[in-house]
N, C-alpha and C. Protein backbone atom coordinates (compact mmCIF):
# COMPACT_ATOMS: atom_id res chain seq x y z
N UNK A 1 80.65 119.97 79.57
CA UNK A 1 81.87 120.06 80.37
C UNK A 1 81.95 121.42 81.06
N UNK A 2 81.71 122.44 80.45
CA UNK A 2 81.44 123.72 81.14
C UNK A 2 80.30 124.09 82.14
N UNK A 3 79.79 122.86 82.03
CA UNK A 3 78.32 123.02 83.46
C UNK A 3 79.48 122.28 84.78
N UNK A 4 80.13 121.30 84.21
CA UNK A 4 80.72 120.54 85.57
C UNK A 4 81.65 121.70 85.96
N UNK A 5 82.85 122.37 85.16
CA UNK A 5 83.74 123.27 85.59
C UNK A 5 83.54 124.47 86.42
N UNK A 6 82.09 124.94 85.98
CA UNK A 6 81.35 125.97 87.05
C UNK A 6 80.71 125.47 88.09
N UNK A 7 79.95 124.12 87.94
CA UNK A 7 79.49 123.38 89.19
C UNK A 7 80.85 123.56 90.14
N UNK A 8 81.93 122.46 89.79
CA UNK A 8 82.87 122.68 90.64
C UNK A 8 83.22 123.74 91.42
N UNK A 9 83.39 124.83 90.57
CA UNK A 9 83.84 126.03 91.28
C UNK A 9 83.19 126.53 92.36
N UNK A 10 81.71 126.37 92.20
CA UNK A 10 80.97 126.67 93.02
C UNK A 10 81.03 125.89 94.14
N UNK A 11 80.70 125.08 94.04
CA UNK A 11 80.54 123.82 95.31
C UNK A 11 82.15 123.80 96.01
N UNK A 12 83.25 124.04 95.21
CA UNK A 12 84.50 124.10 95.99
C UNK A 12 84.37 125.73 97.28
N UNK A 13 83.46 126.56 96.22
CA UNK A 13 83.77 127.54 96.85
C UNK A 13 82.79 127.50 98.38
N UNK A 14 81.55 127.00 98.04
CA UNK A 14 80.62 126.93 99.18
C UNK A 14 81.23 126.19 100.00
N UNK A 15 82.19 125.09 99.67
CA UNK A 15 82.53 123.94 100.76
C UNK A 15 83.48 124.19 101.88
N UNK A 16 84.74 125.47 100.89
CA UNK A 16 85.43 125.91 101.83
C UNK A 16 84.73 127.15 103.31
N UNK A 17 84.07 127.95 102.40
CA UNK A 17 83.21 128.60 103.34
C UNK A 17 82.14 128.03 104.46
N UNK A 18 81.83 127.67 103.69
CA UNK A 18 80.87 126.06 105.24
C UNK A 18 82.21 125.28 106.08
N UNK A 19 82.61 124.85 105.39
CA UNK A 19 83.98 124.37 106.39
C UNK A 19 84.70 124.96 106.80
N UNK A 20 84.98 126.29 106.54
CA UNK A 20 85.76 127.41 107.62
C UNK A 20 85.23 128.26 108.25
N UNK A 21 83.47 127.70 108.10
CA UNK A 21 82.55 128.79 109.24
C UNK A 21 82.83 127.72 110.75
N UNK A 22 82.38 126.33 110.26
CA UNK A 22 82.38 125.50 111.23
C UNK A 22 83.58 125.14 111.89
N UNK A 23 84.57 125.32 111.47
CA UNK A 23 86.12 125.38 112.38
C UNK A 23 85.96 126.68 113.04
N UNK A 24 85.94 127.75 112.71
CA UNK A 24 85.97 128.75 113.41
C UNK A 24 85.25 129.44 114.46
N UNK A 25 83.73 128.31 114.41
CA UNK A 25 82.89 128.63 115.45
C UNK A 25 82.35 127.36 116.14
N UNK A 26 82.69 126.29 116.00
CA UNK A 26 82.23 124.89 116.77
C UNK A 26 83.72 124.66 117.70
N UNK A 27 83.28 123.56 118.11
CA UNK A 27 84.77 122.74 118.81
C UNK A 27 85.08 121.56 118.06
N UNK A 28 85.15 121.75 116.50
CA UNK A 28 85.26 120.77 115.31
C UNK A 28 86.80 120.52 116.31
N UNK A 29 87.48 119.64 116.08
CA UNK A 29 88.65 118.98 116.02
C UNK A 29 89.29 119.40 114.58
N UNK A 30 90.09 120.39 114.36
CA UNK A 30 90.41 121.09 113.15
C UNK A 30 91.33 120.08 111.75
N UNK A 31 91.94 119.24 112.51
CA UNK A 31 92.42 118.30 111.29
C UNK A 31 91.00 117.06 111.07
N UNK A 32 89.76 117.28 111.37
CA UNK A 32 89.27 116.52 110.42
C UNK A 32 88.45 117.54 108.78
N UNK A 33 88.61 118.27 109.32
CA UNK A 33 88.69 119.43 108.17
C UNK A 33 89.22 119.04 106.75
N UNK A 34 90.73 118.84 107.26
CA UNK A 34 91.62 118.31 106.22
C UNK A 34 91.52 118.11 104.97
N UNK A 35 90.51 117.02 105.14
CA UNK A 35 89.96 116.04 104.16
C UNK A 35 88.98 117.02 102.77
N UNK A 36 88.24 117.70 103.67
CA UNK A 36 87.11 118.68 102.91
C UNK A 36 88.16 119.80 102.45
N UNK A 37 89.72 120.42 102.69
CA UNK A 37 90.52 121.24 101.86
C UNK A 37 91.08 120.93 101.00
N UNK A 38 91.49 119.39 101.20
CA UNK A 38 92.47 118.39 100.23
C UNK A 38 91.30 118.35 99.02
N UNK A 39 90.06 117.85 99.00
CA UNK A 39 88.81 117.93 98.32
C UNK A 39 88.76 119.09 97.49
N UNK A 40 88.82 120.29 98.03
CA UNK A 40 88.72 121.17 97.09
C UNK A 40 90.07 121.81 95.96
N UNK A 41 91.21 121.84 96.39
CA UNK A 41 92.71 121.29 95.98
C UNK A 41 92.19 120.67 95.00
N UNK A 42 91.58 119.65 95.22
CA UNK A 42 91.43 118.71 93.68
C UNK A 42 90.56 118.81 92.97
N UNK A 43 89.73 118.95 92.83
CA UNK A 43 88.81 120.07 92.40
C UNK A 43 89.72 121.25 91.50
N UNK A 44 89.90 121.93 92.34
CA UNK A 44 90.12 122.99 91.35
C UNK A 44 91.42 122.72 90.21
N UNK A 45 91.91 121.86 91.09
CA UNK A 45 93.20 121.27 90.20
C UNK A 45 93.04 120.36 88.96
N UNK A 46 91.93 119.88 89.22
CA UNK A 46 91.66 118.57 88.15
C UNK A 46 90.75 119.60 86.92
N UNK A 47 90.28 120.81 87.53
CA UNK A 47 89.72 121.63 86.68
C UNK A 47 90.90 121.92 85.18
N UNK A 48 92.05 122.24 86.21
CA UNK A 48 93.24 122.65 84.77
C UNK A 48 93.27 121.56 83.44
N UNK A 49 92.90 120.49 84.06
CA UNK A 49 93.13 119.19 82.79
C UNK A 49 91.76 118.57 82.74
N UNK A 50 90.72 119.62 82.55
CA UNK A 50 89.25 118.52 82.61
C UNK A 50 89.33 118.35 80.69
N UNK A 51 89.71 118.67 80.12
CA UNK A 51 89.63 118.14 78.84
C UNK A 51 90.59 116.72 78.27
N UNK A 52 90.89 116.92 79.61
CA UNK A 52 91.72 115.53 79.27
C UNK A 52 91.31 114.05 80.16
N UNK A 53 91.80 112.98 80.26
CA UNK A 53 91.04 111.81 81.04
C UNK A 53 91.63 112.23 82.46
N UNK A 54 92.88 112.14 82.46
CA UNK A 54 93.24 112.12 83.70
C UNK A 54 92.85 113.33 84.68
N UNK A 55 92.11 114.53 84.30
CA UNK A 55 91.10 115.42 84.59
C UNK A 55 90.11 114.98 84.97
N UNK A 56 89.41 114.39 84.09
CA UNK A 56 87.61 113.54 84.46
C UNK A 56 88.14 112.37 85.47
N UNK A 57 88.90 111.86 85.31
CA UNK A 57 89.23 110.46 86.49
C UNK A 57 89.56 111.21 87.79
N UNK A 58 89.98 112.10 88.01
CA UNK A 58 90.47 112.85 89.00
C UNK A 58 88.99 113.51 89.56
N UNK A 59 88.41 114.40 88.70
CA UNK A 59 87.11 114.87 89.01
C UNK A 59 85.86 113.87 89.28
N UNK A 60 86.11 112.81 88.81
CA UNK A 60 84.93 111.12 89.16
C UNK A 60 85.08 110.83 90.39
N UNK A 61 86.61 111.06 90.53
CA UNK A 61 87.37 110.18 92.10
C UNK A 61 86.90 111.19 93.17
N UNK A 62 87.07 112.64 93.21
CA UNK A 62 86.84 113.59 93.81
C UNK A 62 85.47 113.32 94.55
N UNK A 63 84.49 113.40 93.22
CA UNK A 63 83.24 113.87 93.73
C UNK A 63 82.92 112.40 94.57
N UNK A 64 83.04 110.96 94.26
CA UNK A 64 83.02 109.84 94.58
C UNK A 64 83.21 110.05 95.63
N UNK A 65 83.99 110.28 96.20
CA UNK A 65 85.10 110.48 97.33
C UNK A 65 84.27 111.27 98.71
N UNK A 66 83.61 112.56 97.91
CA UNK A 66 82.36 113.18 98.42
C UNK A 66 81.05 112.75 98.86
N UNK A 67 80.55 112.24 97.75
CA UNK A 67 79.63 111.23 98.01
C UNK A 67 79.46 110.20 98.82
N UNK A 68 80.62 109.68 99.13
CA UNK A 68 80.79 108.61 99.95
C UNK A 68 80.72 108.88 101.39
N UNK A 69 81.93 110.31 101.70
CA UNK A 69 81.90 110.73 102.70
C UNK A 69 80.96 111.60 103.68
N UNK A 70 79.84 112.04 102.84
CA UNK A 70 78.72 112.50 103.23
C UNK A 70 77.84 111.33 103.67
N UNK A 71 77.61 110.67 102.59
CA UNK A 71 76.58 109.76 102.58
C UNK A 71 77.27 108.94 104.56
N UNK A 72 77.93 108.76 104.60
CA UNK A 72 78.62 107.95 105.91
C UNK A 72 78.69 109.22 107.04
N UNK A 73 78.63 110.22 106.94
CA UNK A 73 78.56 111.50 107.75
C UNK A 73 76.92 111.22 108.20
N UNK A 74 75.92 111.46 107.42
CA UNK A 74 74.72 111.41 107.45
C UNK A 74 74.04 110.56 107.87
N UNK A 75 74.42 109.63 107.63
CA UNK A 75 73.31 108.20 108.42
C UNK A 75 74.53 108.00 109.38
N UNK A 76 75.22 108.38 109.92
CA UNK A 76 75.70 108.16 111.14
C UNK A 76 75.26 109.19 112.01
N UNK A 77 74.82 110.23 111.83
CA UNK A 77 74.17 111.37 112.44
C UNK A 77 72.85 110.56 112.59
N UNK A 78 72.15 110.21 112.01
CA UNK A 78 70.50 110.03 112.16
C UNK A 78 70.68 108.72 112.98
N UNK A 79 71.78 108.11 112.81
CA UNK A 79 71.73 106.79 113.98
C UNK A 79 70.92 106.70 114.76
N UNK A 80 69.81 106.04 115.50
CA UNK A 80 69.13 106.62 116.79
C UNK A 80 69.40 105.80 117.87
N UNK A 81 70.90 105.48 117.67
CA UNK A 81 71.20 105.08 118.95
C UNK A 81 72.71 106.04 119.35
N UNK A 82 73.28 106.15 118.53
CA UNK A 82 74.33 106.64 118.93
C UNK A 82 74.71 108.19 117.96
N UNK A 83 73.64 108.67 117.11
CA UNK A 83 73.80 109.65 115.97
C UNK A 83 73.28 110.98 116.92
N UNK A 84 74.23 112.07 116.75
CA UNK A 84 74.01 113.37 117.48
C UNK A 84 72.87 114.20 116.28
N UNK A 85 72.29 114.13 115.45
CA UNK A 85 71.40 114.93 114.79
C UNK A 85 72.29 116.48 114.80
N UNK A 86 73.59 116.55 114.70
CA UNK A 86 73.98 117.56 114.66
C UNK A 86 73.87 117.96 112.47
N UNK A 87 73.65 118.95 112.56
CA UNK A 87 73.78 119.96 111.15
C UNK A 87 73.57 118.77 109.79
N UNK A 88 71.73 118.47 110.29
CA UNK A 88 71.75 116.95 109.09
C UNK A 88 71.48 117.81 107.86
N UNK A 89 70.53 118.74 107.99
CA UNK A 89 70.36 119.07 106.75
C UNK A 89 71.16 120.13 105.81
N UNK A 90 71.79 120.72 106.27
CA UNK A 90 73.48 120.95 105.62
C UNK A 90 73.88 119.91 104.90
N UNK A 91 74.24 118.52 105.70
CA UNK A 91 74.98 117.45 105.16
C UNK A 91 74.09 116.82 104.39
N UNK A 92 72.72 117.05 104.24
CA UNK A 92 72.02 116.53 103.31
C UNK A 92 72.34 117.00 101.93
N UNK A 93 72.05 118.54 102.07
CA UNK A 93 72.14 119.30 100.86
C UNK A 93 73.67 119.18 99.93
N UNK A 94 74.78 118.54 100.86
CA UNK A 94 75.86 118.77 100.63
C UNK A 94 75.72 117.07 99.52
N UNK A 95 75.43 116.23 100.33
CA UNK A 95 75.16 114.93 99.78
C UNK A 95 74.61 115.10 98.44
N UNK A 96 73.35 115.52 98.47
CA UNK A 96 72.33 116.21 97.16
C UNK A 96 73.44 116.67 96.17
N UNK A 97 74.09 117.61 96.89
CA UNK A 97 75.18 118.17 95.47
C UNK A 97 76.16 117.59 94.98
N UNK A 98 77.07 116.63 95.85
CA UNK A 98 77.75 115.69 95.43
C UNK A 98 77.14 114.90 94.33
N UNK A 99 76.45 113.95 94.72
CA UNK A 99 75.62 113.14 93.86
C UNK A 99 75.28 113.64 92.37
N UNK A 100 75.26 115.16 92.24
CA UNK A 100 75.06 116.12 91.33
C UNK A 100 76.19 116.51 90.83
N UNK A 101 77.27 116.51 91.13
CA UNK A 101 78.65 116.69 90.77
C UNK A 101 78.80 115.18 89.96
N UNK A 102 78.65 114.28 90.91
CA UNK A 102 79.06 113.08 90.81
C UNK A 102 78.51 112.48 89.30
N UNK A 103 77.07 112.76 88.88
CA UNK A 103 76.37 112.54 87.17
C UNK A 103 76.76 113.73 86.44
N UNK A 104 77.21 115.13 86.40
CA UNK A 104 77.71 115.65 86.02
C UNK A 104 79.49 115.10 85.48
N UNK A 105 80.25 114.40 86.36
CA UNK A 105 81.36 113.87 85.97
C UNK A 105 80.87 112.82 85.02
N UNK A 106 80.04 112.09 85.22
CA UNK A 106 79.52 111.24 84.46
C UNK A 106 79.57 111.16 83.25
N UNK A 107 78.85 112.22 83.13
CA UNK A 107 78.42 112.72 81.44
C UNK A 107 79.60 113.69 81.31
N UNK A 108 80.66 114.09 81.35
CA UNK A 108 81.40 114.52 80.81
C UNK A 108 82.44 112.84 80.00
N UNK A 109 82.38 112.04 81.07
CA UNK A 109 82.74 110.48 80.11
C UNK A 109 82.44 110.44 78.92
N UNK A 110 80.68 111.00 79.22
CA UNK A 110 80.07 109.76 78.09
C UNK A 110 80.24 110.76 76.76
N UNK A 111 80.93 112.28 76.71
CA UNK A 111 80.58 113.45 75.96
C UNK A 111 82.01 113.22 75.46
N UNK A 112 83.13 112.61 75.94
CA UNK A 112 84.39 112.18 75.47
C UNK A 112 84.39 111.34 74.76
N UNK A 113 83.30 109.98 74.76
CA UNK A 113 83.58 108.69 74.14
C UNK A 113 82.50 109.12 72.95
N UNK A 114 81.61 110.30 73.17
CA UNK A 114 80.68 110.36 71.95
C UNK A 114 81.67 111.13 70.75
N UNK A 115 82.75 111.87 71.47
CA UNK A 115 83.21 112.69 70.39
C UNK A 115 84.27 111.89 69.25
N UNK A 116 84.69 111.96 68.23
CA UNK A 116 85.24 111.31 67.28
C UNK A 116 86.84 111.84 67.21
C-alpha cells in the first residue's frame, strides 16, 4: 500500500506539471485540462482514506478513469486518417503508468482481503 501512495504522489505530481506546461505553452483549449486536475484532486484525496475501501474504490476508479482516457487519447492520435501524431509518446508513457497505477490499486484489494 505504501508503493501505491508514493506512486500516486508522484504521477499526480508529474501530471499536474505536464498538464500545466501544455496549457501554458500550446493553444490547448484550457477547460479540457479540467479533467487531468479533477484526476489529481482524487488522487491525492483518496490518498487520506487508502486504508480504508472507500479509498481503494476511489483510487481503482481514478486510475481506471486514466487508463481509459489515455488509452482513447492515443489511438486517436495514431488514427491515420484523421489522428494528428501530436505528443504520442508522452501519452504513451502516461498510459504505461496508468496501467501501473491501475495493478498497483489492484493489489492493494487483494492485500485487504488477504489480511484477517
Amino acid at each position: 500500500m505504501k508503493a501505491l501512495r508514493i506512486y500516486s504522489i508522484i504521477y499526480s505530481a508529474l501530471l499536474f506539471i505536464g498538464e500545466t506546461i501544455v496549457v501554458l505553452t500550446s493553444d490547448k483549449f484550457w477547460p479540457l485540462s479540467l479533467d487531468d486536475y479533477v484526476a489529481i484532486t482524487l488522487f491525492l484525496y483518496a490518498l487520506r482514506s487508502l486504508n480504508e475501501m472507500k479509498g481503494k474504490l476511489l483510487q481503482f476508479g481514478v486510475w481506471a478513469y486514466m487508463c481509459g482516457k489515455l488509452y482513447t487519447m492515443f489511438f486517436i492520435r495514431i488514427d491515420p486518417t484523421t489522428g494528428e501524431a501530436e505528443r504520442i509518446l508522452p501519452l504513451f508513457i502516461l498510459l504505461l503508468a496508468s496501467i501501473a497505477g491501475l495493478i498497483l490499486s489492484l493489489r492493494s484489494f487483494k492485500e485487504e482481503l488477504s489480511e484477517p
